[in-house]
N, C-alpha and C. Protein backbone atom coordinates (compact mmCIF):
# COMPACT_ATOMS: atom_id res chain seq x y z
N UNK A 1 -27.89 -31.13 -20.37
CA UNK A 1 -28.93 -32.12 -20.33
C UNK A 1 -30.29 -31.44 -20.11
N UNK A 2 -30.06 -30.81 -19.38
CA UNK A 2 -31.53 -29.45 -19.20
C UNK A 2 -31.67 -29.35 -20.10
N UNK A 3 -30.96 -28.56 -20.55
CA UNK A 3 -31.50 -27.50 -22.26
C UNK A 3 -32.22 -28.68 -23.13
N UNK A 4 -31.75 -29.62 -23.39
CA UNK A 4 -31.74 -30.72 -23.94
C UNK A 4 -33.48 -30.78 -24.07
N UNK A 5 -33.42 -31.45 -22.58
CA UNK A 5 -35.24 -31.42 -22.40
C UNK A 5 -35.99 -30.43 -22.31
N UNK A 6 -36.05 -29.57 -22.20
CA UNK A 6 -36.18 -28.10 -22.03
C UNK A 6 -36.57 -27.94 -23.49
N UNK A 7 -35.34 -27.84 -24.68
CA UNK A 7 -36.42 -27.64 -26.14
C UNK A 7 -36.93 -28.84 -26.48
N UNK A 8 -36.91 -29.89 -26.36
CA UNK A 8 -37.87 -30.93 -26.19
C UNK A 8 -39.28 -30.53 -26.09
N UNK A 9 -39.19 -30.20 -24.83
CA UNK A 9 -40.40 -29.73 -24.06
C UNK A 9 -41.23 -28.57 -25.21
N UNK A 10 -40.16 -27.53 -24.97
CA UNK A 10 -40.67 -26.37 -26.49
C UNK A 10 -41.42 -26.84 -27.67
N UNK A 11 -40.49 -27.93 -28.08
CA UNK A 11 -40.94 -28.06 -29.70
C UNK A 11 -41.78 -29.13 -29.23
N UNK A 12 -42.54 -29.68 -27.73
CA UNK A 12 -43.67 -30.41 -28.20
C UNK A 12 -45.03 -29.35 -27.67
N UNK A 13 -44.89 -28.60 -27.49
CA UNK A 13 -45.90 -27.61 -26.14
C UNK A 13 -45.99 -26.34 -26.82
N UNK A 14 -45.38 -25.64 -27.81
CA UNK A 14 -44.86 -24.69 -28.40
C UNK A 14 -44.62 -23.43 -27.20
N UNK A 15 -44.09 -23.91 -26.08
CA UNK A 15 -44.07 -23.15 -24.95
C UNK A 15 -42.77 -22.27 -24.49
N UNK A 16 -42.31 -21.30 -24.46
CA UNK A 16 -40.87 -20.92 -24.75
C UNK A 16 -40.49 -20.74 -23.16
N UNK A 17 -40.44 -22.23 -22.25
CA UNK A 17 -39.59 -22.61 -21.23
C UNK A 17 -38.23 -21.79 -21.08
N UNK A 18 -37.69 -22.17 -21.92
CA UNK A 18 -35.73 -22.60 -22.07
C UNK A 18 -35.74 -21.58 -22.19
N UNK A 19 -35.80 -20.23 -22.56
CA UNK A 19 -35.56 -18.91 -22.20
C UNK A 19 -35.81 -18.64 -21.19
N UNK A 20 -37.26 -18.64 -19.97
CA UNK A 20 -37.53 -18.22 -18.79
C UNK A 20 -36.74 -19.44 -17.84
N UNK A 21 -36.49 -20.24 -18.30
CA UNK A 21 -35.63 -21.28 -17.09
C UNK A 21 -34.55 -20.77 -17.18
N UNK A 22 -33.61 -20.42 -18.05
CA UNK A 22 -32.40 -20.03 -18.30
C UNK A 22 -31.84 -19.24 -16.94
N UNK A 23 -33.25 -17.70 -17.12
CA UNK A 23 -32.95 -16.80 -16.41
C UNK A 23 -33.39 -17.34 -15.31
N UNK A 24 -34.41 -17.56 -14.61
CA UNK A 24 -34.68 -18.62 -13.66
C UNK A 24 -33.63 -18.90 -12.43
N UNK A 25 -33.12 -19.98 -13.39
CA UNK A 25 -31.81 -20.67 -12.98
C UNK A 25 -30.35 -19.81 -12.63
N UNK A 26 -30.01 -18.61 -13.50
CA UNK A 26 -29.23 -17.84 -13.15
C UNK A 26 -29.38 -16.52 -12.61
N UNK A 27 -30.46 -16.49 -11.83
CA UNK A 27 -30.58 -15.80 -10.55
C UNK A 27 -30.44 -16.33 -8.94
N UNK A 28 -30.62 -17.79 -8.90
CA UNK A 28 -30.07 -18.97 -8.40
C UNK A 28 -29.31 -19.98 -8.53
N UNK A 29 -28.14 -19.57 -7.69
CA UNK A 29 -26.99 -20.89 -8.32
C UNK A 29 -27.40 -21.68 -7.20
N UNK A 30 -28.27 -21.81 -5.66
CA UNK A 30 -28.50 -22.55 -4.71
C UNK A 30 -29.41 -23.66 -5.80
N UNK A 31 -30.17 -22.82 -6.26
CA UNK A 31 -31.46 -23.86 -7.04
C UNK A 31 -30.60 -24.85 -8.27
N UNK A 32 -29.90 -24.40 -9.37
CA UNK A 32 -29.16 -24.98 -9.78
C UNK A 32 -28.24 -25.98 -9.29
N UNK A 33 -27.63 -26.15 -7.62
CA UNK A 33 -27.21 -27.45 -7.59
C UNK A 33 -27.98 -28.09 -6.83
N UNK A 34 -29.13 -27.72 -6.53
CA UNK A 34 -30.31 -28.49 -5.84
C UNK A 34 -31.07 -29.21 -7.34
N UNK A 35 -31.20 -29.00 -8.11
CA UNK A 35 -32.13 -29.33 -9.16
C UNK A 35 -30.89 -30.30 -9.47
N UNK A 36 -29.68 -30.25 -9.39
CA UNK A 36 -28.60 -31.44 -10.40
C UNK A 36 -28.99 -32.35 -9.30
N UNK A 37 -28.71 -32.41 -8.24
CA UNK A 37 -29.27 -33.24 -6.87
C UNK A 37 -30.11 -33.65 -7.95
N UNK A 38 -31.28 -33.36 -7.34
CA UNK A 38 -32.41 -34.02 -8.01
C UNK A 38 -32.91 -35.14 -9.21
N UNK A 39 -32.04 -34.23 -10.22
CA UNK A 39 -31.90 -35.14 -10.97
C UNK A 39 -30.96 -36.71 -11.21
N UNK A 40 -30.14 -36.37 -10.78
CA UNK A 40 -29.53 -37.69 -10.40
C UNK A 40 -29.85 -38.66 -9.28
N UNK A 41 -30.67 -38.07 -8.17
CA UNK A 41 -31.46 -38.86 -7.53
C UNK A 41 -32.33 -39.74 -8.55
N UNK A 42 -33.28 -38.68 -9.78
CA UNK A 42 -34.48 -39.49 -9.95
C UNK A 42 -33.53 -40.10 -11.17
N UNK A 43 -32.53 -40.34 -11.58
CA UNK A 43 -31.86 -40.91 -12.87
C UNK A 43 -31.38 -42.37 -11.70
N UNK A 44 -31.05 -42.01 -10.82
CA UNK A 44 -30.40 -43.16 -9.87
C UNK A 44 -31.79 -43.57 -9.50
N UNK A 45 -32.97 -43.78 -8.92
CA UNK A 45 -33.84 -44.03 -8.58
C UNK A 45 -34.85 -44.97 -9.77
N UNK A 46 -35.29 -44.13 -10.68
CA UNK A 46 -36.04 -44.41 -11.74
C UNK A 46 -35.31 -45.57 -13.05
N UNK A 47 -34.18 -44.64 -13.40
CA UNK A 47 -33.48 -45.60 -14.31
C UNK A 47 -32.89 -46.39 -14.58
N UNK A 48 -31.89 -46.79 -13.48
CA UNK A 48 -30.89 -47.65 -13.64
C UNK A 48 -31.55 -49.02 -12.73
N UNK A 49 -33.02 -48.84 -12.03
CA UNK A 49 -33.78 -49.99 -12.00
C UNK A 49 -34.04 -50.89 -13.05
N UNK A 50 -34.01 -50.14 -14.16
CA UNK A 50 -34.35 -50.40 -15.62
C UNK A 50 -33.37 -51.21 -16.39
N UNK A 51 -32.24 -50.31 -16.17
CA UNK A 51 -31.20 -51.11 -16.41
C UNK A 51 -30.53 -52.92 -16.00
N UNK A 52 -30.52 -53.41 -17.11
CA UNK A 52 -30.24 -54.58 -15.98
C UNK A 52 -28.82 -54.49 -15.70
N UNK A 53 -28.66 -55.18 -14.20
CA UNK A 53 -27.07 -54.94 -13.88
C UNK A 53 -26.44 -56.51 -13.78
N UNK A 54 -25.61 -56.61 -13.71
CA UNK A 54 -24.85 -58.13 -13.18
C UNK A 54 -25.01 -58.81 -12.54
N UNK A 55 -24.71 -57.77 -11.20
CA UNK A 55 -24.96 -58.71 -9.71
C UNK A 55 -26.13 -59.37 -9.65
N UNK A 56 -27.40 -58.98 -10.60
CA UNK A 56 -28.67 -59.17 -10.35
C UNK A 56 -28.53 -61.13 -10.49
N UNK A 57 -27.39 -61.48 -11.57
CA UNK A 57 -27.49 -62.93 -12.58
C UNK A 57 -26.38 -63.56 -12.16
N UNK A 58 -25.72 -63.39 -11.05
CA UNK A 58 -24.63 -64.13 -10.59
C UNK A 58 -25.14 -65.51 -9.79
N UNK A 59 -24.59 -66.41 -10.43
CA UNK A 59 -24.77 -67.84 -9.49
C UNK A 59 -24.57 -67.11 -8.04
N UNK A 60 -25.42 -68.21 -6.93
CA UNK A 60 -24.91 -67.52 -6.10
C UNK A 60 -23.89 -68.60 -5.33
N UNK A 61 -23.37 -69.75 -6.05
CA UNK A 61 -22.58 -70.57 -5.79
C UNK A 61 -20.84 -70.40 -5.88
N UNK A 62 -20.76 -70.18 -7.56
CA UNK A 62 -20.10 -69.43 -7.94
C UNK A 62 -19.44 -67.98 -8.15
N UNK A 63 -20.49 -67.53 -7.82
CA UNK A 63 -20.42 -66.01 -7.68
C UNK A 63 -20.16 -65.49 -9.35
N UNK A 64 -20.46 -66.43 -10.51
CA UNK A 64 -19.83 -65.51 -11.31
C UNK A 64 -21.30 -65.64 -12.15
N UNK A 65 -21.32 -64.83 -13.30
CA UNK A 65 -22.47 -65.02 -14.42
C UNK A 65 -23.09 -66.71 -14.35
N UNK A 66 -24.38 -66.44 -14.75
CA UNK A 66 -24.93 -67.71 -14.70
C UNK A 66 -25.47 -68.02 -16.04
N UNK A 67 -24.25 -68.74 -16.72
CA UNK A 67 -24.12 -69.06 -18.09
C UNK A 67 -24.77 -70.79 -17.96
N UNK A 68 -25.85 -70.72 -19.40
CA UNK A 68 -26.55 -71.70 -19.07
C UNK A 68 -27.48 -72.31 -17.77
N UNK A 69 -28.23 -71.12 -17.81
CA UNK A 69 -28.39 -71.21 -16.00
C UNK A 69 -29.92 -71.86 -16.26
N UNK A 70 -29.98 -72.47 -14.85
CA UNK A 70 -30.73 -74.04 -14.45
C UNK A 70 -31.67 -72.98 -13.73
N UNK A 71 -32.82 -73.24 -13.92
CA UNK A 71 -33.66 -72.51 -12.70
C UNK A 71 -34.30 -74.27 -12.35
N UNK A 72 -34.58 -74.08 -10.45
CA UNK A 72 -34.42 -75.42 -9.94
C UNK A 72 -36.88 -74.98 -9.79
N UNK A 73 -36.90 -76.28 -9.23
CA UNK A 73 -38.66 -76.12 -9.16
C UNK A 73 -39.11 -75.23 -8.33
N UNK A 74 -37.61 -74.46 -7.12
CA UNK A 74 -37.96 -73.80 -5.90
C UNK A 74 -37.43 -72.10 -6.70
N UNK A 75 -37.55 -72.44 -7.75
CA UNK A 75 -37.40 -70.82 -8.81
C UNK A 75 -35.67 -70.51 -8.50
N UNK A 76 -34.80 -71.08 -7.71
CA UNK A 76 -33.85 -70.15 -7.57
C UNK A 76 -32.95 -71.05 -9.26
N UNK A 77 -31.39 -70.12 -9.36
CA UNK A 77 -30.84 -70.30 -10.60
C UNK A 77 -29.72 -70.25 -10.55
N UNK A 78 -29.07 -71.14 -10.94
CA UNK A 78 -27.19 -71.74 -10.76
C UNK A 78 -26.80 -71.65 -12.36
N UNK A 79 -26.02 -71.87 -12.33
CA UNK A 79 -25.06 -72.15 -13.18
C UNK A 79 -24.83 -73.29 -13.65
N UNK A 80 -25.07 -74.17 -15.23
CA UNK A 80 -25.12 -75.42 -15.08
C UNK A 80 -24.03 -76.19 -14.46
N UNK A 81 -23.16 -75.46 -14.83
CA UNK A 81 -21.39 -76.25 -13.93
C UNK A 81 -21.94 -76.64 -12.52
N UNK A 82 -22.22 -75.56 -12.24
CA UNK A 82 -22.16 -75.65 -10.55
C UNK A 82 -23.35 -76.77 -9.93
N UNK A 83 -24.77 -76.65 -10.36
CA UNK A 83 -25.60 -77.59 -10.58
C UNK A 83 -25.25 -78.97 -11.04
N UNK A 84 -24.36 -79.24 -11.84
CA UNK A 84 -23.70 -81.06 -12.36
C UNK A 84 -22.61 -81.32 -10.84
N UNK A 85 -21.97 -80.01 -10.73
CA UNK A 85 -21.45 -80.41 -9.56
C UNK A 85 -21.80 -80.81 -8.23
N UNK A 86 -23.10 -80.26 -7.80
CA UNK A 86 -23.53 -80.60 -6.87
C UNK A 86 -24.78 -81.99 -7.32
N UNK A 87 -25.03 -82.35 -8.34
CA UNK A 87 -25.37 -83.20 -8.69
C UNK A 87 -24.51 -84.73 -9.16
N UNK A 88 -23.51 -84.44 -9.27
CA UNK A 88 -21.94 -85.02 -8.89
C UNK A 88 -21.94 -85.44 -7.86
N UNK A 89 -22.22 -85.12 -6.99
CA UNK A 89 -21.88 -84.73 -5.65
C UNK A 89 -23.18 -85.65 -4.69
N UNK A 90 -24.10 -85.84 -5.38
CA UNK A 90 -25.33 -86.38 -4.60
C UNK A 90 -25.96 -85.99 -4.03
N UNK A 91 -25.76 -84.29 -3.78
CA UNK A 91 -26.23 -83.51 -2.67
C UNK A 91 -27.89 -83.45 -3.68
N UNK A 92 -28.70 -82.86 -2.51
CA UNK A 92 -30.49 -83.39 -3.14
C UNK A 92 -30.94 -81.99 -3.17
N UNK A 93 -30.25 -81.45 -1.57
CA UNK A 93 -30.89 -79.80 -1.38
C UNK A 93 -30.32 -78.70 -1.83
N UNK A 94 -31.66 -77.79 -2.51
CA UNK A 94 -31.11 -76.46 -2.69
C UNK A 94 -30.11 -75.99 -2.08
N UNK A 95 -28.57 -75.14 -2.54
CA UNK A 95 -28.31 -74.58 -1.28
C UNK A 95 -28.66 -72.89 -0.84
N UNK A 96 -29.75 -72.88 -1.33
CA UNK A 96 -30.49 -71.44 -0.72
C UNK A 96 -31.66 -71.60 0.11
N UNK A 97 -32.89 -72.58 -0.34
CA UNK A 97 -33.81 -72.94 0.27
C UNK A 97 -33.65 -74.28 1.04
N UNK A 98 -33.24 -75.01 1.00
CA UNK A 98 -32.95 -76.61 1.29
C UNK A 98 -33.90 -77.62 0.70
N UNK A 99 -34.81 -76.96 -0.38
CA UNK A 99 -35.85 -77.89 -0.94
C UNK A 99 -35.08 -78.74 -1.75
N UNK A 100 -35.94 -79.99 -1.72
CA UNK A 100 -35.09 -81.42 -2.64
C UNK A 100 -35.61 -81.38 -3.23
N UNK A 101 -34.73 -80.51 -4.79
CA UNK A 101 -35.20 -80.57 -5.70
C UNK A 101 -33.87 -80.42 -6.76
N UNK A 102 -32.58 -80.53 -6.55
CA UNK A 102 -31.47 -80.76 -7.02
C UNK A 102 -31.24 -81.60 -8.01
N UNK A 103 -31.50 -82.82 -7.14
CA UNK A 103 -31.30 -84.28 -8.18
C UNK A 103 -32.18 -83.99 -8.90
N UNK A 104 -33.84 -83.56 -8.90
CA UNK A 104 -34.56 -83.81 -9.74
C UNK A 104 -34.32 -83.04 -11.34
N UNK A 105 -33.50 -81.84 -11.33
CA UNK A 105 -33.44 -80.95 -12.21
C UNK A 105 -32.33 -81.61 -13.65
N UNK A 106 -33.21 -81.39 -14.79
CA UNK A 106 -32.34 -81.86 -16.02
C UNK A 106 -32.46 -81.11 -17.01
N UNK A 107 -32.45 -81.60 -18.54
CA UNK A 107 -32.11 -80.31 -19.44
C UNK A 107 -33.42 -79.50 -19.66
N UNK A 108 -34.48 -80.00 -18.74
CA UNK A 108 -36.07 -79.02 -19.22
C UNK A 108 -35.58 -78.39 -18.24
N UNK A 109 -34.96 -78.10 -16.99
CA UNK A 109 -34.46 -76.77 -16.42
C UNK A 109 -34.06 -75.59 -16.92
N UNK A 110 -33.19 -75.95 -17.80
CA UNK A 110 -32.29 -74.98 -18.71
C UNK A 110 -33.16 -73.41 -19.02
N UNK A 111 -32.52 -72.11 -18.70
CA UNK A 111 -33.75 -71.58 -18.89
C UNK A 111 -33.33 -70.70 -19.78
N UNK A 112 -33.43 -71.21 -21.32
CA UNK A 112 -33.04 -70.17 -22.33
C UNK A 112 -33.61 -68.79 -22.51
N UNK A 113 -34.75 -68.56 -22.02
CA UNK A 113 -34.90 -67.44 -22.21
C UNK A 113 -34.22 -66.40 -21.52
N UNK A 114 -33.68 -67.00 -20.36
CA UNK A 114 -32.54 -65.86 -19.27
C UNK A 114 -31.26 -66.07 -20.16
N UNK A 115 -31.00 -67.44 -20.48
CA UNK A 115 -30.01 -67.76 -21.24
C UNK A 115 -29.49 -66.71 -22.29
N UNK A 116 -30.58 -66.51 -23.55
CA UNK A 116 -30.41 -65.46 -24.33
C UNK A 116 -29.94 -64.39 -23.88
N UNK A 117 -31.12 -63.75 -23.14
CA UNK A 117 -31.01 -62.53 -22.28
C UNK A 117 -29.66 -62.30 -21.89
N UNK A 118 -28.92 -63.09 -20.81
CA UNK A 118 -27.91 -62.93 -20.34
C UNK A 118 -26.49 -62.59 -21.82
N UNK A 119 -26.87 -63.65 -22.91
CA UNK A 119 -26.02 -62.82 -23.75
C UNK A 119 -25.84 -62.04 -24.18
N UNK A 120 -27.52 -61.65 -24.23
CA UNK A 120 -27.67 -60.52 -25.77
C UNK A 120 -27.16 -58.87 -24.50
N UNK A 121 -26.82 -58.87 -23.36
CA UNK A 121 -26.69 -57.78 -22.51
C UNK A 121 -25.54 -58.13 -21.64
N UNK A 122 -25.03 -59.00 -21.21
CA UNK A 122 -23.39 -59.73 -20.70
C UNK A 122 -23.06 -60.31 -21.65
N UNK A 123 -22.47 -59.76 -22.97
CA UNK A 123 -21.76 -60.85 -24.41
C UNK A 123 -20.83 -61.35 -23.57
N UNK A 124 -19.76 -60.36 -23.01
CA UNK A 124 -18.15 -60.57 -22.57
C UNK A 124 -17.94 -61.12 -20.84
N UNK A 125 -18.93 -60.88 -20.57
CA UNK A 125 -19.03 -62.16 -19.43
C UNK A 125 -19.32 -63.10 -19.30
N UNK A 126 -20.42 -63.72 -20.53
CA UNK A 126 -21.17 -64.88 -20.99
C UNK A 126 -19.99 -65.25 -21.62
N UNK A 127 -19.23 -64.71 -22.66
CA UNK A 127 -18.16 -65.43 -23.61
C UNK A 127 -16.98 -66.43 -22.09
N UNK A 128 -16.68 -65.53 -21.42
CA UNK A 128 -15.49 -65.66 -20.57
C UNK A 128 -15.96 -66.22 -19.57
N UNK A 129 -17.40 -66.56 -18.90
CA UNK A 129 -17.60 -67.65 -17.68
C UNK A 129 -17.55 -68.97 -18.92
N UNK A 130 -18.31 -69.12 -20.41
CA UNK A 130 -18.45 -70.38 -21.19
C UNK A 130 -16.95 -70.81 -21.37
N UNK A 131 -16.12 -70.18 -21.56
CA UNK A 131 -14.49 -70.67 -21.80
C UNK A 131 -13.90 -70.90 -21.10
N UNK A 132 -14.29 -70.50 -19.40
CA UNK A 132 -13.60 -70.94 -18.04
C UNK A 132 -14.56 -72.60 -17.70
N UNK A 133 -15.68 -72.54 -18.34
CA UNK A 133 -16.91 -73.22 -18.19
C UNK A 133 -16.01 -74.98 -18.86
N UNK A 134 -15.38 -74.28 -20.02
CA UNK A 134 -15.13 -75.71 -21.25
C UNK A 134 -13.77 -75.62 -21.11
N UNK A 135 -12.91 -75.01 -20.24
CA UNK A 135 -11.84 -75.56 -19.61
C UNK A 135 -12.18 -76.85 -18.76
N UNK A 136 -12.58 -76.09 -17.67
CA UNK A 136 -13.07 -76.83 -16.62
C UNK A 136 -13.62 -78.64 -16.64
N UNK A 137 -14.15 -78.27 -18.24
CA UNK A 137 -14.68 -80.07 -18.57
C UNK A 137 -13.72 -80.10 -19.14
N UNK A 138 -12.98 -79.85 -20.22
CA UNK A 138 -11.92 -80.97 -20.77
C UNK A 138 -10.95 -81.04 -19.46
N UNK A 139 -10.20 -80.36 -18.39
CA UNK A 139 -9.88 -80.77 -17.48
C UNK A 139 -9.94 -82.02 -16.68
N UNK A 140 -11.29 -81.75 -16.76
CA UNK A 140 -12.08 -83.22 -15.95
C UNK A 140 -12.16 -84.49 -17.10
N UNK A 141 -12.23 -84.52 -17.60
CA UNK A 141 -12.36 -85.22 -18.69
C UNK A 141 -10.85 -85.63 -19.03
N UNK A 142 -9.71 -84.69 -18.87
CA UNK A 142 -8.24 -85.78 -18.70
C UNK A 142 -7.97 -86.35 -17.81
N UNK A 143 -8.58 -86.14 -16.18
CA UNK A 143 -7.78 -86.75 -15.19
C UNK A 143 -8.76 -87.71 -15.25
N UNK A 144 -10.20 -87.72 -15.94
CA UNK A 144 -10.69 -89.20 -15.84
C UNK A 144 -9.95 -89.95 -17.14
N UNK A 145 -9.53 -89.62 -17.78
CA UNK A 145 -9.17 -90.81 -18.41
C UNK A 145 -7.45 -91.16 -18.39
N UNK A 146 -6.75 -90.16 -17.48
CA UNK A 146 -5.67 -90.02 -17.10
C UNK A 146 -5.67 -91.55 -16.02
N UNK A 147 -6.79 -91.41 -14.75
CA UNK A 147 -6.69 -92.01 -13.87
C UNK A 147 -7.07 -93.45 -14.25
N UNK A 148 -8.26 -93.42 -15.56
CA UNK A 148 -8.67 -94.97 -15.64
C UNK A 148 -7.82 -95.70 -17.07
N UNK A 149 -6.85 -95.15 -17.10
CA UNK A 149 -6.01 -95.61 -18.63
C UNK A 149 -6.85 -95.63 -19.87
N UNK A 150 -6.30 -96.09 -21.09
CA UNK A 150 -6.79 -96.22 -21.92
C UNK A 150 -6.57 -97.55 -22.15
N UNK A 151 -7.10 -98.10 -23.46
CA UNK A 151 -6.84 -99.49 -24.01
C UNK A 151 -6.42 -100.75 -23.19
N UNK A 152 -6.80 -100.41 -21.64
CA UNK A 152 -6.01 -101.44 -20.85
C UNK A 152 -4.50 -101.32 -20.46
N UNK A 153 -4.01 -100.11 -21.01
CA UNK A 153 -3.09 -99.45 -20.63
C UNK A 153 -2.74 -99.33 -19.25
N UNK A 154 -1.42 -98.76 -18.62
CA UNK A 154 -1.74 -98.56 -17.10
C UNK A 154 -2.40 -97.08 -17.09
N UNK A 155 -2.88 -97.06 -16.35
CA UNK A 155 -3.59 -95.51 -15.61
C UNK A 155 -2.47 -94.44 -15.77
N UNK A 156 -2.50 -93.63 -15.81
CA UNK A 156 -1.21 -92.34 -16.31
C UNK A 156 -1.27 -92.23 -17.53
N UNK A 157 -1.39 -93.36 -18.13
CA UNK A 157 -0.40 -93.39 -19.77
C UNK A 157 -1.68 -92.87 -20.69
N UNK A 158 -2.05 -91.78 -20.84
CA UNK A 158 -2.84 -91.08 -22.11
C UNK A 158 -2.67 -91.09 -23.22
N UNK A 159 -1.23 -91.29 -23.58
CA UNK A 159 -0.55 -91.46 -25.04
C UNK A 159 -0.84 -92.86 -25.69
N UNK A 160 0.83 -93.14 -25.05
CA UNK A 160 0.84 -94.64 -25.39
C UNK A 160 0.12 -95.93 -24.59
């Protein structure tokens, strides 16, 4: 990875580094694993800030990806499941800040632009919270019509 940047460096500077580092470096093997230190400090430090990571987009209700995610008026961001549920539910307050602003939130919440984001960089976590996501409603969606019958039917009977 040295060398790497090293003729980098050469072919932009026309400066012939990578020969005097070479020797440099192998008159010191102390300096050589002090400099790998280093660099993985500033690769851990500098870059992978850059990187976006997961944990950063996890409901913090759910704990899992925040597919279709709701940002509420107090900026924080759920998961729409989890948001209908606590809107289900009647509850009013954030549950991070306690601001009442729960009930108020509807589909101008929706915040596609994280939305995208979250796919175009979590495809396979976005695919697999949306399919645990549309279980979860047709689920709900049989025991309500499990429990209130059909056609005047008794309650149970889904079929006939």
């Amino acid at each position: 990875m040295f060398l790497t940047i090293l003729l980098e460096f050469d072919k932009r500077t026309s400066l012939p580094t990578t020969s005097s580092f070479n020797t440099f470096i192998a008159c010191n093997p102390f300096l050589t694993s002090q400099l790998a230190k280093a660099l993985c400090f500033t690769l851990h430090n500098h870059l992978l800030t850059l990187i976006p990571q997961l944990d950063d987009y996890l409901c913090p209700i759910c704990s899992s990806i925040s597919v279709k995610p709701v940002r509420l008026e107090c900026s924080h961001v759920f998961c729409v499941r989890c948001l209908v549920k606590l809107q289900r539910e009647r509850k009013r307050f954030c549950p991070i800040c306690r601001g009442d602003v729960v009930l108020k939130a509807d589909s101008r919440n929706l915040d596609v632009g994280l939305w995208n984001f979250l796919r175009q960089y979590f495809p396979k976590e976005a695919r697999e919270k949306q399919a645990e996501n549309e279980k979860e409603v047709t689920l709900e969606q049989f025991r309500a019509v499990q429990s209130q019958g059909v056609g005047g039917l008794r309650a149970g009977c889904c079929v006939m």
